[in-house]
Protein backbone atom coordinates (compact mmCIF):
# COMPACT_ATOMS: atom_id res chain seq x y z
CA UNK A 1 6.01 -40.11 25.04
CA UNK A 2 4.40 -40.28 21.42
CA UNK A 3 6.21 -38.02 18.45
CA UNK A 4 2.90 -36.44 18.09
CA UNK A 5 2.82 -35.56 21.87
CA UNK A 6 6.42 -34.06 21.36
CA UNK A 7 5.93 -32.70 18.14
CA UNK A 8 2.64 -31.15 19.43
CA UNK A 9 4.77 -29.73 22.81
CA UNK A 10 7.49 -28.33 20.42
CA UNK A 11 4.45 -26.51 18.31
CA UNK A 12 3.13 -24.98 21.60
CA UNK A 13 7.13 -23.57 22.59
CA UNK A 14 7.80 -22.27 18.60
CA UNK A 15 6.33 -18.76 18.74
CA UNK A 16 6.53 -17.94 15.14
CA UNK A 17 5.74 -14.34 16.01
CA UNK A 18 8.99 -14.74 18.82
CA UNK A 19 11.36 -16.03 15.91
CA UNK A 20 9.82 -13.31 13.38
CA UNK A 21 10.54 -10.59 15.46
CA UNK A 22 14.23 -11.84 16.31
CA UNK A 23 14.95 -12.63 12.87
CA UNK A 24 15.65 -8.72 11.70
CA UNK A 25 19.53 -7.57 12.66
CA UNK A 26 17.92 -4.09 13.38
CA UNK A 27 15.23 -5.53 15.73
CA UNK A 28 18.32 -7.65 17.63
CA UNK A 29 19.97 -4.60 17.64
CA UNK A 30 17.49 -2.57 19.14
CA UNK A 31 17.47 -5.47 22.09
CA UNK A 32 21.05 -5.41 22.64
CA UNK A 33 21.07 -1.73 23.06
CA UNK A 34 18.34 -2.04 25.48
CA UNK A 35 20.58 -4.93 27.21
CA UNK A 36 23.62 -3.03 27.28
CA UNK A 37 21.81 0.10 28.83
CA UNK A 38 19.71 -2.24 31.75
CA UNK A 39 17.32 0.58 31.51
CA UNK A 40 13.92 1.22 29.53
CA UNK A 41 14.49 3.56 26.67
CA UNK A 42 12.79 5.69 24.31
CA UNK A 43 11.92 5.40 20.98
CA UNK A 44 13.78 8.94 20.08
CA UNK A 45 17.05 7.89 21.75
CA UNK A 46 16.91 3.82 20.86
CA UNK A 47 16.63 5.46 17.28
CA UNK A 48 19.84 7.94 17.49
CA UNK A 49 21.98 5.07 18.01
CA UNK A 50 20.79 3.23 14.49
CA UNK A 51 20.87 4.46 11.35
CA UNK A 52 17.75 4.35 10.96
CA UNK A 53 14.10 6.79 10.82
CA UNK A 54 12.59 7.34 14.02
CA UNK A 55 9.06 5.80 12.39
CA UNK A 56 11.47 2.89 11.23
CA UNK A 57 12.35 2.20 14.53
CA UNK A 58 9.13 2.50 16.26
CA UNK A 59 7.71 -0.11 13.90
CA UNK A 60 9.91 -2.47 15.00
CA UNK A 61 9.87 -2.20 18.25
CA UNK A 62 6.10 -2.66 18.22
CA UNK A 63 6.62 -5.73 16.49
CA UNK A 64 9.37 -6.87 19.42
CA UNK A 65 6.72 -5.89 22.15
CA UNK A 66 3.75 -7.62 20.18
CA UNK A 67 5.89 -10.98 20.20
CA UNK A 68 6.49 -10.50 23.91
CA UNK A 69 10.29 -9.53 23.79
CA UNK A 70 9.60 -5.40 25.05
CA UNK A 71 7.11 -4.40 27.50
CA UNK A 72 6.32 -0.66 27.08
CA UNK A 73 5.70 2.08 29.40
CA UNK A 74 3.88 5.58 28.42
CA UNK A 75 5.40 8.33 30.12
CA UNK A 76 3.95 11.44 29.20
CA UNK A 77 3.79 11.76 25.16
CA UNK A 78 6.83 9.22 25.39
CA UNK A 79 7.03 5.37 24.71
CA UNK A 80 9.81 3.62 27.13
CA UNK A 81 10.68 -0.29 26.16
CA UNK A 82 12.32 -2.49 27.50
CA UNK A 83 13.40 -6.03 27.30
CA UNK A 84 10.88 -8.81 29.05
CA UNK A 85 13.39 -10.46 30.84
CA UNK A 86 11.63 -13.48 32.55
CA UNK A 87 8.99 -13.76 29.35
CA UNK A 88 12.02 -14.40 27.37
CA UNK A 89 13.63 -16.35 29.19
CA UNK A 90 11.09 -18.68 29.85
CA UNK A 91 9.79 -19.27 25.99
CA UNK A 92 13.32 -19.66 25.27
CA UNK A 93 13.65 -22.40 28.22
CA UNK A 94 10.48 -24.16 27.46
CA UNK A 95 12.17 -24.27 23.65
CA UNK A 96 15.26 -25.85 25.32
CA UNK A 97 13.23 -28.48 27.38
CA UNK A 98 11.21 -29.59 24.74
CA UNK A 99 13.93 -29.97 22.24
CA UNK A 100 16.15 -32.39 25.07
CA UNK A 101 12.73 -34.44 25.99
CA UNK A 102 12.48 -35.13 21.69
CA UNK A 103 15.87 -35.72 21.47
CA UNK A 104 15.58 -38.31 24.52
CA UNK A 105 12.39 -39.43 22.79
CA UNK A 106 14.02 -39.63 19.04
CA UNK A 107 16.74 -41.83 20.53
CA UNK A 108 14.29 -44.96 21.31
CA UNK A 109 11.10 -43.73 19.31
CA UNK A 110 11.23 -46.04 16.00
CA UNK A 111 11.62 -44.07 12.16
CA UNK A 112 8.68 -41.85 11.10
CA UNK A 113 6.55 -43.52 8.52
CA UNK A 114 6.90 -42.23 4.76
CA UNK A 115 3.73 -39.92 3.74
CA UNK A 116 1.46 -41.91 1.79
CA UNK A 117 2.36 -40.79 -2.12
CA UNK A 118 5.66 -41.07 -1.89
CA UNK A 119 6.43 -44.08 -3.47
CA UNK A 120 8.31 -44.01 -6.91
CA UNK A 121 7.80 -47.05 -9.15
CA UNK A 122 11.16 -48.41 -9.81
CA UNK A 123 11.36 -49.67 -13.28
CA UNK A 124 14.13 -51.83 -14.47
């Protein structure tokens, strides 16, 4: 397998928007209270256990549910998230079996070439 190919497989696993949204300690809070209670939640009682606004915490868990971590679930006038199990799971799999493919790949592929404009004049 080419570096590019790998490279280009690693590109298609990296969800920027994934990493973004896991890269907040209230956001990985807010999914480790919704793992620890193995039930969907709202917004008004995710919030009561951070201290944090309400409107605070219903931005980000939009932003965890736009990056495919929550699924939500209108009840009534009430939002209910909770944690995309299998999603998950399998972006952060297909992250795991790219990165042992390039590692097989970097352990036989020869170096990467220098970018062109790199070279310093040495001078005596």
């Amino acid at each position: 397998m080419s570096k590019d190919h790998v490279a280009g497989d690693l590109g298609a696993v990296l969800s920027h928007q994934m990493f973004r949204a896991l890269s907040d300690p209230t956001r990985v809070r807010l999914v480790v209270l919704l793992a620890e209670r193995c039930r969907a939640c709202s917004v008004s009682e995710l919030a009561e256990c951070l201290d944090v606004d309400l409107s605070v915490v219903s931005r980000h868990l939009a932003l965890l549910r736009a990056a495919g971590v929550l699924r939500a679930t209108k009840s009534g006038r009430n939002l209910f998230y909770e944690i995309q199990y299998d999603a998950l799971a399998e972006a952060l799999r297909g992250i795991a079996d790219t990165l042992e493919r390039a590692r097989g790949d970097f352990t036989t592929a020869p170096a990467c070439p220098a970018p062109a404009g790199n070279e310093k004049e040495h001078t005596p």
